[in-house]
Protein backbone atom coordinates (compact mmCIF):
# COMPACT_ATOMS: atom_id res chain seq x y z
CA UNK A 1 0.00 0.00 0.00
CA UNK A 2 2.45 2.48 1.09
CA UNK A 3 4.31 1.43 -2.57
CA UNK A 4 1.70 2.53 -4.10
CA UNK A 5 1.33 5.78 -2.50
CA UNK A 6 4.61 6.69 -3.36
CA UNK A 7 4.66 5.55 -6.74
CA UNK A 8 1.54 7.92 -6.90
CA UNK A 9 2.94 10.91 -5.02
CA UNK A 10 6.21 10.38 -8.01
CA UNK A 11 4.17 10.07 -10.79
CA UNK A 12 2.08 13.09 -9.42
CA UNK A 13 5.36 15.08 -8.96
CA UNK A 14 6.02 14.28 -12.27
CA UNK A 15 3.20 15.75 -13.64
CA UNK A 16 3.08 18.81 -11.76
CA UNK A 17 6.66 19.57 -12.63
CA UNK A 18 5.63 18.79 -16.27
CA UNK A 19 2.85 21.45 -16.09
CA UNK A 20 5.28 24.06 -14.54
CA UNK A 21 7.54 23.79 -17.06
CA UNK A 22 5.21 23.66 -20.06
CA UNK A 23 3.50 26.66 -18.54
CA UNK A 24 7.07 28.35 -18.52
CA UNK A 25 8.06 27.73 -22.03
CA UNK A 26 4.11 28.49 -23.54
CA UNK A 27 4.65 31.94 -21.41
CA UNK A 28 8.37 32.32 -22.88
CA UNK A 29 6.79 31.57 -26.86
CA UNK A 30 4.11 34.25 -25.91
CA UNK A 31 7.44 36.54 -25.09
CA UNK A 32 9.15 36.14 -27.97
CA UNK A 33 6.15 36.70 -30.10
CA UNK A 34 4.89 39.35 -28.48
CA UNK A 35 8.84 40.77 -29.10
CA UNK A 36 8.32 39.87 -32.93
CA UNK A 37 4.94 41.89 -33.21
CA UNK A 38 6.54 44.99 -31.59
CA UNK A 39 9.25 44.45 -34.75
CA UNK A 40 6.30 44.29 -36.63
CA UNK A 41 4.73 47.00 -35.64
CA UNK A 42 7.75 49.09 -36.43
CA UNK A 43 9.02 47.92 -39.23
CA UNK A 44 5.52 48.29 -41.03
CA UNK A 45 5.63 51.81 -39.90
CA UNK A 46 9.08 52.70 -41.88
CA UNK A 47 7.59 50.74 -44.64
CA UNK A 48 4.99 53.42 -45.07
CA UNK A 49 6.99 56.21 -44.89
CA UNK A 50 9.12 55.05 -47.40
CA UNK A 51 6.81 55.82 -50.06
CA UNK A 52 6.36 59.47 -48.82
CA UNK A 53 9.53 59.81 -49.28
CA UNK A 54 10.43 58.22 -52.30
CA UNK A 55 7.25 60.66 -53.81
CA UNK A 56 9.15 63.85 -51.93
CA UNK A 57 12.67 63.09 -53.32
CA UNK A 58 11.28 62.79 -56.68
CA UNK A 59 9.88 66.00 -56.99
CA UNK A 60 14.12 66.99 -57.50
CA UNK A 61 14.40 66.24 -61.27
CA UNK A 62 18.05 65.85 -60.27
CA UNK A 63 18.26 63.38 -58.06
CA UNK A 64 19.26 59.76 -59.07
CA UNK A 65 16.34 57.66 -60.27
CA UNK A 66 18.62 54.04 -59.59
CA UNK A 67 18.66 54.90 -55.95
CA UNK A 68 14.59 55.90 -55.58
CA UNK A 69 14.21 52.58 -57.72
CA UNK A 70 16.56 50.61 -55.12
CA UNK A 71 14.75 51.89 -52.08
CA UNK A 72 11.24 51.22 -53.60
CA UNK A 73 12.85 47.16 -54.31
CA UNK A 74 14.23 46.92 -51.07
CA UNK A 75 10.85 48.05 -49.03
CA UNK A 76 9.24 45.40 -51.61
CA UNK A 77 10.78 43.09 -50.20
CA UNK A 78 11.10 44.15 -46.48
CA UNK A 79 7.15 44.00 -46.58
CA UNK A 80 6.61 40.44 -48.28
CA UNK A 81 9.78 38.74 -46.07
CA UNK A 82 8.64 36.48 -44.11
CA UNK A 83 10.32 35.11 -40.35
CA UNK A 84 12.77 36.56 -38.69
CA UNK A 85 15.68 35.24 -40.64
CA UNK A 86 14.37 37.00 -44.15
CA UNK A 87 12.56 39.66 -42.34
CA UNK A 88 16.35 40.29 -41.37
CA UNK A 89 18.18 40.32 -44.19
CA UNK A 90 15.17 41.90 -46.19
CA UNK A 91 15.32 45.06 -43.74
CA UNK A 92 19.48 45.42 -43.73
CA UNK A 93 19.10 45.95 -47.93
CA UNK A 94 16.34 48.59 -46.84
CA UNK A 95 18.24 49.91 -44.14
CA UNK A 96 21.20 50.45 -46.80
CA UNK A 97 19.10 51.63 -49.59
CA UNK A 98 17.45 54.23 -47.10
CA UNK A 99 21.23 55.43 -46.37
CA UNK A 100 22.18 55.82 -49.51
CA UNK A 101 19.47 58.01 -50.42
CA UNK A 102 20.18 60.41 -47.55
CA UNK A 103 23.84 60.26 -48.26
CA UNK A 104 23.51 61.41 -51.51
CA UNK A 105 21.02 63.71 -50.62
CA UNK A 106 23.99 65.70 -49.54
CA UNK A 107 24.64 66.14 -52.68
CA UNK A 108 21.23 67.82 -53.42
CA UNK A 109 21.50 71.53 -50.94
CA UNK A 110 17.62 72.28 -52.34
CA UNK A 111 16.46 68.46 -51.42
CA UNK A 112 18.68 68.77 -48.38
CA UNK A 113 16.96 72.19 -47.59
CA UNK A 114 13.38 71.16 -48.11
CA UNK A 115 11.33 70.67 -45.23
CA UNK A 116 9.55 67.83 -46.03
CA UNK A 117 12.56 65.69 -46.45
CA UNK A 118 13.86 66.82 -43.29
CA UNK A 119 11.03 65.76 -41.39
CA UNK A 120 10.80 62.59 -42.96
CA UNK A 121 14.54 62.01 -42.55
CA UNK A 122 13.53 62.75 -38.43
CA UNK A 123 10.90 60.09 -38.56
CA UNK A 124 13.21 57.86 -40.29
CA UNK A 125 16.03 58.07 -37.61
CA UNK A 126 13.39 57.75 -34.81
CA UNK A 127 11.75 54.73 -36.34
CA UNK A 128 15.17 53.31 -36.74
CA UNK A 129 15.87 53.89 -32.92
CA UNK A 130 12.66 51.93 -32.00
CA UNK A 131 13.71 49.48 -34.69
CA UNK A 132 16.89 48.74 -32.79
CA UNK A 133 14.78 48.45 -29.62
CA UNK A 134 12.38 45.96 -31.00
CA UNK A 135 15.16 44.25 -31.83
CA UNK A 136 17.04 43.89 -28.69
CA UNK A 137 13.90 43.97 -26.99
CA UNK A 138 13.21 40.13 -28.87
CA UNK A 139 16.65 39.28 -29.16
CA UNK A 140 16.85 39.31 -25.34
CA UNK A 141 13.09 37.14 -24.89
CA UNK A 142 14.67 34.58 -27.97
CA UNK A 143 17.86 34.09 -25.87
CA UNK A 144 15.74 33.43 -22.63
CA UNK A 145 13.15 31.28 -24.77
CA UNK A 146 16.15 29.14 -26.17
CA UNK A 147 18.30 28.97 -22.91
CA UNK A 148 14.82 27.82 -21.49
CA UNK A 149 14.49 25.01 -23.54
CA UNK A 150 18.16 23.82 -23.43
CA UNK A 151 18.55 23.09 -19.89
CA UNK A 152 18.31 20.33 -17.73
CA UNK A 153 15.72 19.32 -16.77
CA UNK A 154 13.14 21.67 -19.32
CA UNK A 155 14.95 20.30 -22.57
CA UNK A 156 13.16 16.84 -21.28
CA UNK A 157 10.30 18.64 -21.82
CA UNK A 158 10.38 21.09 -24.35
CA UNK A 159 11.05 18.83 -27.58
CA UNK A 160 8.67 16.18 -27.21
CA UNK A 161 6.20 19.01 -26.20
CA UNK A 162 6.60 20.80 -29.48
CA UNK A 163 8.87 23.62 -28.50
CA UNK A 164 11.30 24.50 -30.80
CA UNK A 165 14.22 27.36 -30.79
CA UNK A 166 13.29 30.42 -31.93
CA UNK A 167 15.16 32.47 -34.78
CA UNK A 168 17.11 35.53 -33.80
CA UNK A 169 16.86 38.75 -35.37
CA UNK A 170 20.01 39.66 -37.13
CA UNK A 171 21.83 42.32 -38.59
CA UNK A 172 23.72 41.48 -41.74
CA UNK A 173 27.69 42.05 -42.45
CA UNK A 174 26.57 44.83 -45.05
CA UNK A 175 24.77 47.06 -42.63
CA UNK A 176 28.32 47.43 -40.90
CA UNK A 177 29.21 48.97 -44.33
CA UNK A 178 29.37 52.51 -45.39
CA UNK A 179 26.84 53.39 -48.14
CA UNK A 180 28.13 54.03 -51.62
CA UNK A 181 27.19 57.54 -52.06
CA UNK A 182 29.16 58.22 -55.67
CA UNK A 183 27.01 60.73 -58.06
């Protein structure tokens, strides 16, 4: 009888610790998404400006079509990427393609001068900030998620529960580069 008990109280244990730690990892996954939506949020809002300012830059006859025609193909694809991984690398080519344009907008004193394009370029660099916030901000929850799920004794759990590791958000080599800015 008292065999029994035990083996009862174990497998009870068992499932209680079971339920903790599933209930740990489902409450990390809602983290890190809830980190990915914030990117979301913010990326989709510098993917509408874009457009503004592709439509104010054009208004100077001068300036280079090839770049507007880069950034427009770069937010293309920043908005139909898809996971972290292409949302990623999609977002560094915009990220370049947006500093380009401003770089040679030195180039341009009326473009440089208009107000328009200076207020966009504002929004831009703010956007940018809470860009890189998002993404430390789910970098940091993807880390936790992952460490979560590779220790002992949660990896037990995690795999043949369905967990799986979560994709970082990374910043490519070419974003470390200096944009080409030659007229």
């Amino acid at each position: 009888m008292i065999a029994a008990l035990v083996a009862v109280a174990v497998v009870v244990l068992v499932l209680v610790l079971v339920a903790i730690t599933f209930n740990r990892l489902v409450r990390s996954r809602n983290q890190v998404a809830d980190g990915w939506a914030g990117i979301d949020v913010q990326l989709t809002r510098r993917a509408d400006l874009v457009p503004v300012l592709v439509e104010t830059v054009k208004g100077y006859r001068d300036f280079e079509r090839g770049t507007l025609v880069e950034v427009v193909d770069a937010r293309s694809r920043a908005v139909n990427a898809q996971g972290p991984a292409q949302s990623g690398s999609a977002e560094q080519q915009l990220t370049g393609s947006l500093k380009t344009i401003f770089a040679t907008a030195e180039a341009y004193p009326d473009l440089k001068a208009d107000a328009g394009f200076r207020t966009l370029q504002q929004q831009l660099s703010t956007l940018e900030e809470d860009i890189s916030f998002a993404r430390r901000y789910y970098n940091a929850q993807v880390r936790v998620y992952n460490t979560r799920q590779q220790t002992f004794p949660t990896l037990l759990v995690a795999r043949p529960l369905g967990f799986r590791t979560a994709e970082y958000f990374q910043a490519d080599a070419d974003d470390r580069e200096v944009p080409d800015a030659d007229l």
